[in-house]
Protein backbone atom coordinates (compact mmCIF):
# COMPACT_ATOMS: atom_id res chain seq x y z
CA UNK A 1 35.46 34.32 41.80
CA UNK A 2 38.85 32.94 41.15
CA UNK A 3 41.91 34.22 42.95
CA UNK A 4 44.55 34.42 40.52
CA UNK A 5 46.96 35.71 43.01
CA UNK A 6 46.62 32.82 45.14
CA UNK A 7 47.22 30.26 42.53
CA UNK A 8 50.13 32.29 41.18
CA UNK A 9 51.14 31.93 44.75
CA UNK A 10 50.44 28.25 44.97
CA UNK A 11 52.25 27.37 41.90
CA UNK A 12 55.65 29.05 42.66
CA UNK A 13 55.74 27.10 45.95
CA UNK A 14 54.74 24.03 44.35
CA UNK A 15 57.94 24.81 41.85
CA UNK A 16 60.06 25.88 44.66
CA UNK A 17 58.88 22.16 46.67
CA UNK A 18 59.42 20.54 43.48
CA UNK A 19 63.05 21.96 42.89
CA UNK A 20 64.13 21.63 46.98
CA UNK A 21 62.67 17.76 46.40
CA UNK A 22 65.27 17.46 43.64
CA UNK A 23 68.06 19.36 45.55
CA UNK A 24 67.98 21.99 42.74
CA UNK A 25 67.58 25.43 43.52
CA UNK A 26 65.81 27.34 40.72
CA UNK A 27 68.31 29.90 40.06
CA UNK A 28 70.45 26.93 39.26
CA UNK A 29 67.46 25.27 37.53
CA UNK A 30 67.07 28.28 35.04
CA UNK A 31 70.52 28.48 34.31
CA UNK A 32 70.20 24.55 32.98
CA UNK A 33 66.84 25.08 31.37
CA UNK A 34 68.13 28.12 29.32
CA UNK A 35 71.07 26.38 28.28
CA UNK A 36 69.23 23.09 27.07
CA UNK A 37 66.86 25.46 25.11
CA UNK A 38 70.11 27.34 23.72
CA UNK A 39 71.94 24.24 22.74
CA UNK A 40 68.78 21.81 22.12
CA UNK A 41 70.26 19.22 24.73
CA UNK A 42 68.21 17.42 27.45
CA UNK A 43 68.48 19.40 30.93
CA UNK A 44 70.03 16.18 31.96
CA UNK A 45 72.69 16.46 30.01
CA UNK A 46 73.66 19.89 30.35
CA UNK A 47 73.50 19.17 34.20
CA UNK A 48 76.29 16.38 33.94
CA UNK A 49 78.13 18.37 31.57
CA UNK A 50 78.10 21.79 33.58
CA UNK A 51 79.00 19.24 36.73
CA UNK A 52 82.35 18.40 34.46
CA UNK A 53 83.08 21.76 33.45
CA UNK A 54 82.83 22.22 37.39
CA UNK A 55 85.22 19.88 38.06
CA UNK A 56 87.94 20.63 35.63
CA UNK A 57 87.41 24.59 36.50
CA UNK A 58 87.89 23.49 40.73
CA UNK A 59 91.00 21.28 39.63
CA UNK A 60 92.48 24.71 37.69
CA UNK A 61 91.22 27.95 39.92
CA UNK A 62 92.49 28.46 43.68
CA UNK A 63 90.38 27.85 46.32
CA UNK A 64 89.60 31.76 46.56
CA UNK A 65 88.47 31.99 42.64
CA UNK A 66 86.22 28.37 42.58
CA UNK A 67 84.25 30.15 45.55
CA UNK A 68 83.16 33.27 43.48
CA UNK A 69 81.36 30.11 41.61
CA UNK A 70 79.89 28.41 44.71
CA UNK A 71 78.49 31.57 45.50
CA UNK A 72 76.78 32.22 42.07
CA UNK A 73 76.14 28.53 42.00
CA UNK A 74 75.06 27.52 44.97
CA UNK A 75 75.14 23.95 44.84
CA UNK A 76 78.11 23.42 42.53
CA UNK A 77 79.69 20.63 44.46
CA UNK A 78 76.72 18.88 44.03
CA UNK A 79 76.81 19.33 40.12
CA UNK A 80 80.30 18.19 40.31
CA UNK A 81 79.72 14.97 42.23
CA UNK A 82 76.86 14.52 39.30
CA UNK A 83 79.80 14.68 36.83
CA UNK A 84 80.29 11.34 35.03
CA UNK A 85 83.30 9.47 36.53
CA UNK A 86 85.71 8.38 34.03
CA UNK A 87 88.29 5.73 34.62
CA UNK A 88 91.70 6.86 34.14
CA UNK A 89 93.76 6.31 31.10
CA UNK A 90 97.44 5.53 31.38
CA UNK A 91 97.69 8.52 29.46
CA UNK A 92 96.30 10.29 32.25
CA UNK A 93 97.81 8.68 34.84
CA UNK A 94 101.37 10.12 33.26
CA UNK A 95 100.02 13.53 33.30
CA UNK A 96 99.08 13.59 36.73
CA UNK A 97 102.88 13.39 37.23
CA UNK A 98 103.92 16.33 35.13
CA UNK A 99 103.23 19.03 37.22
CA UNK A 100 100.64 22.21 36.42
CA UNK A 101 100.78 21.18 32.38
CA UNK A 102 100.35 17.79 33.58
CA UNK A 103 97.13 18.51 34.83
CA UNK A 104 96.06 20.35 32.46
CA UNK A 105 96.53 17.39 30.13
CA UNK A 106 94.52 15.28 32.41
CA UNK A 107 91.66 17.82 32.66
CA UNK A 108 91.25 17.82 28.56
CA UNK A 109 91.59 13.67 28.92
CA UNK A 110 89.16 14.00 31.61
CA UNK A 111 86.60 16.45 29.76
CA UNK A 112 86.91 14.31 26.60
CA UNK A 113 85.79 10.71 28.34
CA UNK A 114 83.58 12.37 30.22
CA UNK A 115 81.62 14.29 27.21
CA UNK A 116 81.72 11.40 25.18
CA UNK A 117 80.06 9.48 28.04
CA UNK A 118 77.55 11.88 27.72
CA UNK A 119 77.29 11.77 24.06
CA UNK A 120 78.69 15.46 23.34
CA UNK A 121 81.10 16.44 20.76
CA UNK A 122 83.67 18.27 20.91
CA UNK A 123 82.01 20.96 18.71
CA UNK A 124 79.48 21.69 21.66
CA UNK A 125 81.96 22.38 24.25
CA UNK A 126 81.95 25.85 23.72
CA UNK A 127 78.66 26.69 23.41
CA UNK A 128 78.01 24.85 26.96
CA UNK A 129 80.67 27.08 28.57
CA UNK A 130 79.47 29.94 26.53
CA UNK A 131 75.75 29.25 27.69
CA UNK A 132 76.72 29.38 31.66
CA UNK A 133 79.19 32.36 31.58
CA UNK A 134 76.71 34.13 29.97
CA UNK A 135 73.62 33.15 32.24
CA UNK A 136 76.18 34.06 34.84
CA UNK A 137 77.50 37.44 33.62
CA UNK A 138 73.62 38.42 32.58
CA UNK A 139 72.59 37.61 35.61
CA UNK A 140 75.05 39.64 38.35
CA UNK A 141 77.80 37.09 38.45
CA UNK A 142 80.27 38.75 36.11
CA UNK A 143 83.37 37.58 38.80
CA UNK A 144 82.12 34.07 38.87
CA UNK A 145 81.84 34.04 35.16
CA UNK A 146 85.28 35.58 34.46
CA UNK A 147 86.56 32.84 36.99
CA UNK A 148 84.65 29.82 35.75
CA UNK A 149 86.38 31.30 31.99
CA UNK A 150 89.87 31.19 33.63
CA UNK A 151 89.31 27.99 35.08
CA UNK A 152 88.02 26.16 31.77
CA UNK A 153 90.91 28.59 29.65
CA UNK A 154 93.17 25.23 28.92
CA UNK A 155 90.21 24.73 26.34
């Protein structure tokens, strides 16, 4: 006879193996997979975008509101060092002088190279953010949802 509970068994800890290989853990995983399926976009590049949204929304929140998302999204940082990296205009390198609208002028700048990069238009930006708050909020992280919304609200 077949044991159906051991290969149920066997396959979620070859997934979990799989995802700890690639440094992804699955609630993370999910949260990209439902998103790609939502927006018809390759998990790849909903990873790099939700890594820029990351950044921009750690630039903008405290220190106290960007960890509500680390804690809903474990591995953040690592999204955000996934972010593409985007030389900075001389545009951008005034704003970074003009205090907090300054910066929020070189977020946008940022967000725009770095979506391009990634072949996204500026017509999908919502429904990215829209995706991830919502995965959060359906999913117990309504405070890390709310913050990642404050944090991306110069959109």
């Amino acid at each position: 006879a077949i044991d159906l509970g051991a290969m149920t068994k066997s396959s979620s800890d070859q997934l979990k193996a799989v995802a700890t290989e690639v440094g992804v853990p699955l609630e993370t995983n999910a949260m990209i997979e439902y998103a790609a399926k939502q927006l018809n976009l390759s998990e790849g590049t909903v990873s790099a975008g939700l890594g820029s949204l990351l950044k921009v929304a750690k630039d903008n929140l405290t220190q106290e509101n960007f960890a509500l998302i680390s804690k809903a999204v474990p591995d953040a940082q690592s999204y955000v060092d996934k972010a593409p990296k985007v030389a900075k205009s001389s545009m951008s390198a005034l704003f970074s002088n003009a205090g907090e609208a300054g910066k929020k002028a070189e977020s946008l700048d940022y967000l725009n190279s770095a979506f391009e990069k990634l072949g996204l238009s500026s017509e999908q930006v919502p429904g990215l953010i829209n995706s991830f708050t919502s995965y959060l909020d359906n999913n117990g992280y309504k405070q890390a949802a709310a913050a990642l919304k404050q944090g991306l609200s110069l959109l």
